[in-house]
Protein backbone atom coordinates (compact mmCIF):
# COMPACT_ATOMS: atom_id res chain seq x y z
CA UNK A 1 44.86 36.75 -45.21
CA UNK A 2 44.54 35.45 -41.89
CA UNK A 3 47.17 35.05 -39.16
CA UNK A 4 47.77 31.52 -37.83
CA UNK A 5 46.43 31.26 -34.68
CA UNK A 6 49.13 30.73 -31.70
CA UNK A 7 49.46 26.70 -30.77
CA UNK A 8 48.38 25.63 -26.99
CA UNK A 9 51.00 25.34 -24.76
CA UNK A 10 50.98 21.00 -24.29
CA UNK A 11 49.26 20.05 -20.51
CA UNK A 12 51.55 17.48 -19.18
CA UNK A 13 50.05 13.90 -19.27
CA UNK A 14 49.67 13.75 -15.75
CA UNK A 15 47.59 17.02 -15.72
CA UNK A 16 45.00 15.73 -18.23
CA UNK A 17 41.78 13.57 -17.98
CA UNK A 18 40.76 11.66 -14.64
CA UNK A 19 40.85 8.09 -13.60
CA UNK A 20 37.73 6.57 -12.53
CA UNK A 21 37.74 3.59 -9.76
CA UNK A 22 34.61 1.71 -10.06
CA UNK A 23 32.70 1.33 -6.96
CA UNK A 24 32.85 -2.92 -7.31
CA UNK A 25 36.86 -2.31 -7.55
CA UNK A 26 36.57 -0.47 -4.42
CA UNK A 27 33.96 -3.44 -3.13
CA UNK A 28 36.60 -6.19 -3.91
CA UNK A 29 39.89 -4.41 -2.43
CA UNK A 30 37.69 -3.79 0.61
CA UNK A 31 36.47 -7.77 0.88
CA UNK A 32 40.21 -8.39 0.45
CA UNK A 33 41.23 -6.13 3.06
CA UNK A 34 38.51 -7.70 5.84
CA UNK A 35 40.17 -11.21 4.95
CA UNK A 36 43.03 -9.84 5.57
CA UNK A 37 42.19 -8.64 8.93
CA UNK A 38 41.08 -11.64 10.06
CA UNK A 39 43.37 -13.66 11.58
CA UNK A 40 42.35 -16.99 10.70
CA UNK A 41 41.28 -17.99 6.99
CA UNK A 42 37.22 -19.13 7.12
CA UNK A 43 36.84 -23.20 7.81
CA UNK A 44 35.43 -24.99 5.07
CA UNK A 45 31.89 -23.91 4.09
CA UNK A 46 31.91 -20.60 5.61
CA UNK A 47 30.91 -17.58 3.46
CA UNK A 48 34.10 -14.97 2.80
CA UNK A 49 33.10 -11.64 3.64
CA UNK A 50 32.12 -9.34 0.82
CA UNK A 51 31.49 -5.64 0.18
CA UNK A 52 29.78 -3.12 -0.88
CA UNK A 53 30.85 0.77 -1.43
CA UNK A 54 29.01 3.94 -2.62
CA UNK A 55 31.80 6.28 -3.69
CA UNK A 56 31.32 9.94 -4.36
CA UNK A 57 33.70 11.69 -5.86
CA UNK A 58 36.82 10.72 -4.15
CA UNK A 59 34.95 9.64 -0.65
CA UNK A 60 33.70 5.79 -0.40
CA UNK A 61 31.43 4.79 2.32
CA UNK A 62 31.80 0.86 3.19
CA UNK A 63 29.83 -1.65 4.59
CA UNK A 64 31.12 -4.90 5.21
CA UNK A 65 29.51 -8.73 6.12
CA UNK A 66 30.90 -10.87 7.99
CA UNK A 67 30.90 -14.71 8.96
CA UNK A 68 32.57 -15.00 12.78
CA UNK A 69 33.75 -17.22 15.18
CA UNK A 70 32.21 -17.56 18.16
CA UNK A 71 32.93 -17.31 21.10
CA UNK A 72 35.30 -15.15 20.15
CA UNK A 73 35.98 -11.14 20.66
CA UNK A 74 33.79 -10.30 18.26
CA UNK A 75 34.00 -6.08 18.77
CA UNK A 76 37.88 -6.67 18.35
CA UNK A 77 37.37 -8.38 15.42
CA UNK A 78 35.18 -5.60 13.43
CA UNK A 79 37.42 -2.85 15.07
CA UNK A 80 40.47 -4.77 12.83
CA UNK A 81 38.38 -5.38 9.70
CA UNK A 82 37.50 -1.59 9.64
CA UNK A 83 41.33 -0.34 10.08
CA UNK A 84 42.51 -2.90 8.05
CA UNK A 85 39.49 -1.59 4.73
CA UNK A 86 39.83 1.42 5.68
CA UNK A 87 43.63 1.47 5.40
CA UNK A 88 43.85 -0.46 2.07
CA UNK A 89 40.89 1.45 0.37
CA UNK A 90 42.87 4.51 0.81
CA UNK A 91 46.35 3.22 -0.18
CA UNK A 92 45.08 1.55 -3.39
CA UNK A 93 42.20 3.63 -4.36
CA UNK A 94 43.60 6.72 -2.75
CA UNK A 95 39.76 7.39 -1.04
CA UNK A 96 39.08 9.22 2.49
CA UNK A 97 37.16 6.43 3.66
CA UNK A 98 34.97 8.43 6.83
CA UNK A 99 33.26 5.10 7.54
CA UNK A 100 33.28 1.23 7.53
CA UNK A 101 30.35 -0.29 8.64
CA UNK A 102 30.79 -3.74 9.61
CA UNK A 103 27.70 -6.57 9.21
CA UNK A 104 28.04 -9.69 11.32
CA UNK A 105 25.51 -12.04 9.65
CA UNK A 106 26.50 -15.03 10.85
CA UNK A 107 28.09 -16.67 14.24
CA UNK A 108 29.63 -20.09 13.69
CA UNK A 109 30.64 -22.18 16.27
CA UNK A 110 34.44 -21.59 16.85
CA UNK A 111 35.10 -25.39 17.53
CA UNK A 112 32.61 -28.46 17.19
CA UNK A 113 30.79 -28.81 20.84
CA UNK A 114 31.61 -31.86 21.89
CA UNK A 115 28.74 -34.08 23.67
CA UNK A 116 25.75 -32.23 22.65
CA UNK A 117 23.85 -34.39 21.27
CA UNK A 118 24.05 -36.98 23.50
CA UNK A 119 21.47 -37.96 25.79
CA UNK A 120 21.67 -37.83 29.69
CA UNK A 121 19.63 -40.26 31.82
């Protein structure tokens, strides 16, 4: 006859198994976060910014695009977008986030010029 072998002590719930962020979660909270950051919302036609992340094990590297105003301060402008991903990448996903790089791939004219297109004699 055997003796019954001694039952596990139970792991608490919170102390089992891992939780897995996708990297194109992490992509959208971080597109969220650079509209955020921005102060106005894009005019009608412009792209929204969007995002991609690599994340390794609990580290995500983020780079950003971006459709500005301009003239406008544009280095103030990607200095807010990368607190502002940064900050909400680490809150929600609960990532270091060591970098943000920030794409500007397009400049759109902040207001319509006025009087360009019209011939001087």
């Amino acid at each position: 006859m055997s003796t019954p072998r001694p039952t596990p002590p139970r792991v608490p719930a919170a102390e089992r198994g891992a939780t897995r962020i996708a990297d194109r979660v992490v992509a959208k909270i971080a597109a969220r976060a650079a509209r955020e950051a921005l102060s106005r919302p894009a005019p009608e036609g412009a792209a929204p910014p969007y995002a991609t992340v690599t994340v390794h094990h609990d580290i995500a590297r983020v780079r950003v695009v971006l459709e500005l105003p301009y003239p406008s301060d544009l280095a103030a402008q990607c200095a807010a977008v990368r607190r502002q991903v940064a900050l909400r990448v680490e809150e929600y996903a609960e990532m270091a986030v060591p970098e943000v790089d920030v794409d500007v791939e397009h400049l759109r004219p902040a207001r319509p010029a006025a009087g360009r297109d019209r011939r001087v004699r």
